[in-house]
Protein backbone atom coordinates (compact mmCIF):
# COMPACT_ATOMS: atom_id res chain seq x y z
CA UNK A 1 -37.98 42.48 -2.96
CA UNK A 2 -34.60 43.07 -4.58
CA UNK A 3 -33.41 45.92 -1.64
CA UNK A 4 -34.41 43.02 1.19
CA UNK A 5 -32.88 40.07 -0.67
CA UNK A 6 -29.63 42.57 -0.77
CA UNK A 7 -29.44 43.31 2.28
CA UNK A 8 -28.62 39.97 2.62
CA UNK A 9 -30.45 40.15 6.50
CA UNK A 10 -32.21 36.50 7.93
CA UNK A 11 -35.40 36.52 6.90
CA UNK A 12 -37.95 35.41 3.64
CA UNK A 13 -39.00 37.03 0.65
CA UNK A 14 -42.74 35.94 -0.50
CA UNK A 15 -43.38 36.68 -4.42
CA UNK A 16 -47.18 35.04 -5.27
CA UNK A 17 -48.94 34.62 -7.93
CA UNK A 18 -46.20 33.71 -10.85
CA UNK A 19 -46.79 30.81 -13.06
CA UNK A 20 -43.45 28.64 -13.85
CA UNK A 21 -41.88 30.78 -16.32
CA UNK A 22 -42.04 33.55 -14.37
CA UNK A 23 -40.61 32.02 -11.42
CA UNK A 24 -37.96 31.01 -13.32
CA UNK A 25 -37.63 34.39 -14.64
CA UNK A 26 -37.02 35.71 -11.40
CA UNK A 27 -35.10 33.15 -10.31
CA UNK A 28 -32.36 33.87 -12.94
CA UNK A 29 -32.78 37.46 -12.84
CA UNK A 30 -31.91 37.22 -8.68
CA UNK A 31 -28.45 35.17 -9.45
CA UNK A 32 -27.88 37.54 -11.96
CA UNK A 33 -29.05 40.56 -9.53
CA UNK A 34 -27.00 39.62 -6.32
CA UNK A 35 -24.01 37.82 -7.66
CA UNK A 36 -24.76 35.00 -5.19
CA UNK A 37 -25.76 30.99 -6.27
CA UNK A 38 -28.79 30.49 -6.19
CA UNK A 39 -30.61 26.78 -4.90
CA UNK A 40 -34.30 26.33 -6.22
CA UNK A 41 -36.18 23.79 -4.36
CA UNK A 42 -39.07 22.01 -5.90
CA UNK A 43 -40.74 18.80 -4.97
CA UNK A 44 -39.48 15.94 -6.85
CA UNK A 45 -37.20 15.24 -9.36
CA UNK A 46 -39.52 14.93 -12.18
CA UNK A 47 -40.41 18.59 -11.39
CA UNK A 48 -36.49 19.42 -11.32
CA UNK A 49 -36.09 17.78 -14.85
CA UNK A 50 -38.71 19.77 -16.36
CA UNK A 51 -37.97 23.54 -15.29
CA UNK A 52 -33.83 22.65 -15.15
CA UNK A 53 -33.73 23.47 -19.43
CA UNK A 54 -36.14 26.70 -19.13
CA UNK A 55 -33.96 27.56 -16.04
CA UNK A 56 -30.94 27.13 -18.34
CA UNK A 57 -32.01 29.28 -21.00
CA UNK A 58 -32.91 32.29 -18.83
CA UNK A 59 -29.84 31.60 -17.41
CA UNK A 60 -27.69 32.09 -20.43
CA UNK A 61 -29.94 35.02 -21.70
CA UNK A 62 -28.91 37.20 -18.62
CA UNK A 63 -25.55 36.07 -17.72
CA UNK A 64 -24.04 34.09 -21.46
CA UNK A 65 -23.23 31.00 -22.22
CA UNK A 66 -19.41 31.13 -20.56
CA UNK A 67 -20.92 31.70 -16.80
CA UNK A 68 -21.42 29.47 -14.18
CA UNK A 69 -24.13 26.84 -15.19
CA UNK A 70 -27.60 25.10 -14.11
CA UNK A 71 -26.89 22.03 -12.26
CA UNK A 72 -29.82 19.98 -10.76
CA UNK A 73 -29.48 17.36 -7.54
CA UNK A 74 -31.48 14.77 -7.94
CA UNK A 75 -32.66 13.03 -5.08
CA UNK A 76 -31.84 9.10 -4.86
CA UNK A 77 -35.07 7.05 -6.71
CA UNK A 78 -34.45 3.96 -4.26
CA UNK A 79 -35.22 3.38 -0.81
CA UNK A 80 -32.09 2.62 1.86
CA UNK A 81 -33.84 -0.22 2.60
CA UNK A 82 -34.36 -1.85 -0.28
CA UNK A 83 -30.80 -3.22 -0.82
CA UNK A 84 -30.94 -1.41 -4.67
CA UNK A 85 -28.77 1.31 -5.81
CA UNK A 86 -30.10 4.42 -7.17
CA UNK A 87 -30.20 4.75 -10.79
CA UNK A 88 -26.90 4.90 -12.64
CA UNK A 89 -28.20 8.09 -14.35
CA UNK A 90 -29.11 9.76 -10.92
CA UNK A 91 -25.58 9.03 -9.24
CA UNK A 92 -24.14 10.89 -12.21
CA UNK A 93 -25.90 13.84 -11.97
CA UNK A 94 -25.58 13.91 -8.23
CA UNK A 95 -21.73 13.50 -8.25
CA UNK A 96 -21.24 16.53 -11.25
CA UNK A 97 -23.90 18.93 -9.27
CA UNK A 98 -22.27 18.39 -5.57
CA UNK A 99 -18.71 18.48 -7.51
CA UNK A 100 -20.10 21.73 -8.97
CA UNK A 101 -21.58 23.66 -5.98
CA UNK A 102 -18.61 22.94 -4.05
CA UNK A 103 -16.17 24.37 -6.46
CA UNK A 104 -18.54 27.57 -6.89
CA UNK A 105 -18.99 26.37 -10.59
CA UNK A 106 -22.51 26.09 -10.64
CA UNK A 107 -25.06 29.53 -10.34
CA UNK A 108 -27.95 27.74 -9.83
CA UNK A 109 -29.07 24.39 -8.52
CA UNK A 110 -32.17 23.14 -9.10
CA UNK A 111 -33.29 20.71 -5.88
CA UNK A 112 -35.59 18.60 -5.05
CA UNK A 113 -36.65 18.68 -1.27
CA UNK A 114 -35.66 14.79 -0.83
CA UNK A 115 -31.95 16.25 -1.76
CA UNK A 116 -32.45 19.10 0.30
CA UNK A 117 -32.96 17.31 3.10
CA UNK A 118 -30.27 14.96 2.84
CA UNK A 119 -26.95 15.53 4.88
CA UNK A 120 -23.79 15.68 3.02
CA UNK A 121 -19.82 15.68 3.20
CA UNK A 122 -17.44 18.13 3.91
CA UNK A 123 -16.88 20.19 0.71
CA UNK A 124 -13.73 19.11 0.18
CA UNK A 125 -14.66 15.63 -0.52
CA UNK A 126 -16.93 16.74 -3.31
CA UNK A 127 -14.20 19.30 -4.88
CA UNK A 128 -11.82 16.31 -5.14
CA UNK A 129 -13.93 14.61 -7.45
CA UNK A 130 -13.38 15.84 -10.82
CA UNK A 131 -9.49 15.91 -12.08
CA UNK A 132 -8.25 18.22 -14.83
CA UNK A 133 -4.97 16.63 -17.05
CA UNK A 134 -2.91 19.31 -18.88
CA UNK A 135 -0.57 18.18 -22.07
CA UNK A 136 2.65 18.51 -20.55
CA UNK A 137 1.19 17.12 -17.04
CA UNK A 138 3.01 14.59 -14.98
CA UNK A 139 0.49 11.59 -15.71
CA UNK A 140 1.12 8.17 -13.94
CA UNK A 141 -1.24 5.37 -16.19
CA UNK A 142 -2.23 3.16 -12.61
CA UNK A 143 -2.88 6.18 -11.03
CA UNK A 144 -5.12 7.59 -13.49
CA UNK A 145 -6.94 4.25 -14.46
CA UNK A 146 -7.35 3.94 -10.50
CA UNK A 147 -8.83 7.65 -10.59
CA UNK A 148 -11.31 6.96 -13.39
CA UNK A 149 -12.69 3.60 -11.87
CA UNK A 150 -13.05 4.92 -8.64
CA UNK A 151 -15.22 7.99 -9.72
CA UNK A 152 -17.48 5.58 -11.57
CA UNK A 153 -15.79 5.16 -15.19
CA UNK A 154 -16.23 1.51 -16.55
CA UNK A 155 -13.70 -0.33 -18.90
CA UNK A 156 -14.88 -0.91 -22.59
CA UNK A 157 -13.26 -1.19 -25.91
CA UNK A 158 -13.28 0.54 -27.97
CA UNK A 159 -15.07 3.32 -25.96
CA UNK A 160 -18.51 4.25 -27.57
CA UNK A 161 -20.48 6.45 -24.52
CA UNK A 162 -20.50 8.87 -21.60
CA UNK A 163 -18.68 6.97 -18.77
CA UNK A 164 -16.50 4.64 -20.30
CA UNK A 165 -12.50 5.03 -20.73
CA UNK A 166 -10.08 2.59 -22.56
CA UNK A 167 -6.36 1.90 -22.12
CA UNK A 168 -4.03 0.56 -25.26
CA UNK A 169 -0.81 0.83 -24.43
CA UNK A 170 0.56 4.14 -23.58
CA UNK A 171 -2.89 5.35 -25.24
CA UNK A 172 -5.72 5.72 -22.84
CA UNK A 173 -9.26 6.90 -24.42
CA UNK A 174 -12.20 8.53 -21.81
CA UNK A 175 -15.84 9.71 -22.48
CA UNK A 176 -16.35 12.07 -19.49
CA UNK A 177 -20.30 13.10 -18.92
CA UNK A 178 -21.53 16.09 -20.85
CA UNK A 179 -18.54 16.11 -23.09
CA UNK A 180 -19.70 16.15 -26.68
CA UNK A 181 -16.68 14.01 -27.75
CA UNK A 182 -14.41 11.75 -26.04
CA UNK A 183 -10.50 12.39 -25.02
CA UNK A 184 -7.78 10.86 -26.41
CA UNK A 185 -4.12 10.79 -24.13
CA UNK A 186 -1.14 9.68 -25.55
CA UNK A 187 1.57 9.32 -22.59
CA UNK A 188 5.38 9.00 -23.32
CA UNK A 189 6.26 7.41 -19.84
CA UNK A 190 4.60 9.55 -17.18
CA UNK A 191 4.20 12.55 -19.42
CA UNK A 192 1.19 13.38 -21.49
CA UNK A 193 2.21 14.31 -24.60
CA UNK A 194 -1.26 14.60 -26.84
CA UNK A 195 -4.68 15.42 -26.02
CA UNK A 196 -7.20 15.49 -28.13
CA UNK A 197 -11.20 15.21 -28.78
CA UNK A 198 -12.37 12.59 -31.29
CA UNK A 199 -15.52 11.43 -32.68
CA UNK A 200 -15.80 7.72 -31.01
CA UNK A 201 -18.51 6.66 -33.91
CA UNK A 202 -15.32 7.08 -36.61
CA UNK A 203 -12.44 7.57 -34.38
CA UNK A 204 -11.33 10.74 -36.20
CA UNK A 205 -9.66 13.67 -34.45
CA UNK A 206 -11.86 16.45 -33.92
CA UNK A 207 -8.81 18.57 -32.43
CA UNK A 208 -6.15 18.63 -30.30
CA UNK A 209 -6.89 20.00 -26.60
CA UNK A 210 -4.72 21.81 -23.59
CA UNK A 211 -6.74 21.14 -20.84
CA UNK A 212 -9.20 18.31 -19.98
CA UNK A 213 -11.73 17.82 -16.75
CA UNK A 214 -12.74 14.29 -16.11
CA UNK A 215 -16.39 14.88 -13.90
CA UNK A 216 -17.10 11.59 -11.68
CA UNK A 217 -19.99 9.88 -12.30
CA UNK A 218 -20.37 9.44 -8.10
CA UNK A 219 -20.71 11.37 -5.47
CA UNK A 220 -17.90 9.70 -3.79
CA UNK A 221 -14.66 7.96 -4.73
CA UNK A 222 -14.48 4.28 -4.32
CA UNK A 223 -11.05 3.91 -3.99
CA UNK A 224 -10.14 0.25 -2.52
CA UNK A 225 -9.71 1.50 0.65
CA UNK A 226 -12.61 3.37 1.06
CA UNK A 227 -14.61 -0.23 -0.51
CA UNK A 228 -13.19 -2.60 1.76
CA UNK A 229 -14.82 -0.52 5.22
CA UNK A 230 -17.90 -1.03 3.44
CA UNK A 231 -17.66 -4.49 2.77
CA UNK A 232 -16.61 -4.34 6.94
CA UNK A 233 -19.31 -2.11 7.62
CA UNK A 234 -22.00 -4.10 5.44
CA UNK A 235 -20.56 -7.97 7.12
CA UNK A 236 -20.39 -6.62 10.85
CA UNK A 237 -22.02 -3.69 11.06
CA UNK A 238 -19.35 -1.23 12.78
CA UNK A 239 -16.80 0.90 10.23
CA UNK A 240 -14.16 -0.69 12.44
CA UNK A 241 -14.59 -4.09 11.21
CA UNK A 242 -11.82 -6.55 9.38
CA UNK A 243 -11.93 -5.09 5.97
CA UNK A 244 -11.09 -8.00 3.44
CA UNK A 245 -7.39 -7.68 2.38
CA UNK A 246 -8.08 -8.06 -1.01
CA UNK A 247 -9.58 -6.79 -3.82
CA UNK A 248 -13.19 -6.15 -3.68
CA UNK A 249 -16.00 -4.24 -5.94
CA UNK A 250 -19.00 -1.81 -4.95
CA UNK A 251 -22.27 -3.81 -4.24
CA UNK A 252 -26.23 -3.20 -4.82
CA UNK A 253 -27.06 -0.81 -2.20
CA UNK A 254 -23.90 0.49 -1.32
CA UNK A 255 -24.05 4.11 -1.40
CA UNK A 256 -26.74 3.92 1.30
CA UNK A 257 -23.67 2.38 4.07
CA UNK A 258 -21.64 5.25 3.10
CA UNK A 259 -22.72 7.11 6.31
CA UNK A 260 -20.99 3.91 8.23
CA UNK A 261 -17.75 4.99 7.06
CA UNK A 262 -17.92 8.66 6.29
CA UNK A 263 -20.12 10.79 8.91
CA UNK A 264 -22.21 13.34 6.69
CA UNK A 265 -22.80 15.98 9.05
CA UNK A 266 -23.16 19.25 6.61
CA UNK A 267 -26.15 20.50 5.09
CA UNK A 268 -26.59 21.15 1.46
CA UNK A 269 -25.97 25.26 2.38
CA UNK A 270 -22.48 24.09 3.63
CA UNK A 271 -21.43 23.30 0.23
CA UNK A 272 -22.96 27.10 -1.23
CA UNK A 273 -22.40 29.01 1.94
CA UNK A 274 -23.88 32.51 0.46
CA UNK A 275 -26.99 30.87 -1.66
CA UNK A 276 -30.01 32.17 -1.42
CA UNK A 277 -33.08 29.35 -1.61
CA UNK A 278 -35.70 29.44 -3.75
CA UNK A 279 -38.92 27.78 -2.68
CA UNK A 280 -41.57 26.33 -5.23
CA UNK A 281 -44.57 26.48 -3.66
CA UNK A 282 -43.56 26.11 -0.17
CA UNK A 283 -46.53 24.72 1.19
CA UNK A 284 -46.61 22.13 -1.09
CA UNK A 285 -42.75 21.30 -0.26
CA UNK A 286 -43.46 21.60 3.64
CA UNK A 287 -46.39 18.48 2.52
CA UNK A 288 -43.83 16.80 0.86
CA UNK A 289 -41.06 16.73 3.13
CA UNK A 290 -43.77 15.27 5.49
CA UNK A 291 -44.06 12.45 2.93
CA UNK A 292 -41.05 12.00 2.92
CA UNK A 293 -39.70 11.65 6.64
CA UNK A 294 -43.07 9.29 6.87
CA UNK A 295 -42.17 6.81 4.14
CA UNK A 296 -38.94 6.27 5.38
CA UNK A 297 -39.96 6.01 9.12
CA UNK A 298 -42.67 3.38 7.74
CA UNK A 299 -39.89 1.63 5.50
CA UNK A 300 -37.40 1.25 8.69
CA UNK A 301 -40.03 -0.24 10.86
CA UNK A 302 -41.06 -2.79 8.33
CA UNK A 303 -38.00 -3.56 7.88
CA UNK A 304 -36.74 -4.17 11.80
């Protein structure tokens, strides 16, 4: 199996018979094998939650804790139809995994077939998501604040959770997700002068910090711009539409218009060119895909 997966020649690889942790096994030991990511499709996102920590830990046994992580792509929870935003927790985890395939940061990615079948943007779009500061870096406080809100980062003070930034003064606090403290800035005029992790619960100083990476908490930036040709899109119905001139806010449902305004036309293999793909059961996920196309054929013609 290893000699025809490194040949790296079209075709599939069948391995039966393995219960889950020894698919995962394998799974871990063929990143680690052919130096390639790896994308494991299984066939919902409840599925995806419960082998992503096993998958981590085989991970980190073969390749350490510094490599390339587990990431996991969860498919949206809420019909396009419906007029209802996924849930906050599932646009996260979408915006760090596509942020983290398409900067060749993550090894594996665990997927569920809804995902998989899903067309995306270009990778670029994805890679632009995340932002790293430096102390010493050229820092403008709009810009920044404008950064933070448009990746999905809500105001609150003082900040207390994952996804929440402050600004006092020249001091501007953010929680970024899967940090295990927030970031303090201090900015002299445009430059950043301190960074620093602290302990939000008592405010104290953990220690000071050269770099920072602030990961979005969406899978694309909602700049005002970018807003206002939805609100056009969502009023007439064409991208081309009078966007409102001033300021306006994401709505319910949005992320389901995005295709109005930016075309996706890549697959998920755009974004992790060399992957090889890992099927769970692929019988079951051939069913399933089925299931899927189905509901939302039956959802669009209810809804017409």
């Amino acid at each position: 199996a290893w000699r025809a997966l490194e040949q790296s020649a079209p075709g599939e690889v069948s391995v039966a018979g393995l219960t889950d942790t020894a698919k995962l096994l394998v799974t871990a030991l063929a990143q680690r094998t052919l130096g390639r990511p790896v994308i494991f499709v299984v066939g919902s996102n409840r599925r995806a939650e419960a082998l992503a920590e096993p998958l981590r830990f085989f991970h980190s046994l073969l390749a350490g804790p510094d490599s390339a992580g587990v990431v996991t792509l969860p498919a949206y929870d809420q019909s396009p139809y419906r007029g209802l935003s996924p849930h906050p927790a599932i646009v996260a985890a979408r915006g760090v995994g596509l942020w983290r395939l398409a900067t060749g940061q993550a090894a594996l990615a665990v997927v569920p077939v809804g995902a998989l079948l899903q067309r995306y943007q270009e990778r670029e779009v994805y890679a632009a998501l995340a932002r790293t500061v430096r102390r010493g870096d050229a820092v403008g406080l709009e810009d920044l604040v404008g950064y933070l809100e448009s990746v999905g980062y809500e105001r609150a003070e003082p900040v207390e959770m994952a996804g929440q930034y402050s600004v006092r003064g020249g001091i501007v606090d953010v929680f970024p997700p899967e940090a295990s403290h927030a970031i303090r800035m201090e900015l002299f005029g445009d430059t950043l002068e301190e960074l620093r992790a602290f302990d939000p619960a008592t405010q104290r100083s953990v220690g000071p910090m050269t770099e920072a990476v602030f990961l979005p908490l969406t899978e694309v930036s909602r700049r005002q711009e970018f807003l206002r040709q939805l609100w056009a899109s969502k009023e007439g119905g064409e991208p081309a539409g009078e966007a409102p001139s001033y300021s306006v806010s994401a709505f319910p449902g949005w992320e389901f218009l995005v295709p109005l305004v930016m075309r996706p036309e890549k697959s998920l293999l755009d974004l992790a060119p060399r992957a090889l793909v890992v099927f769970d059961e692929p019988e079951s996920l051939r069913e399933q895909a089925r299931e899927f196309w189905d509901k939302l054929e039956a959802e669009y013609a209810a809804r017409k």
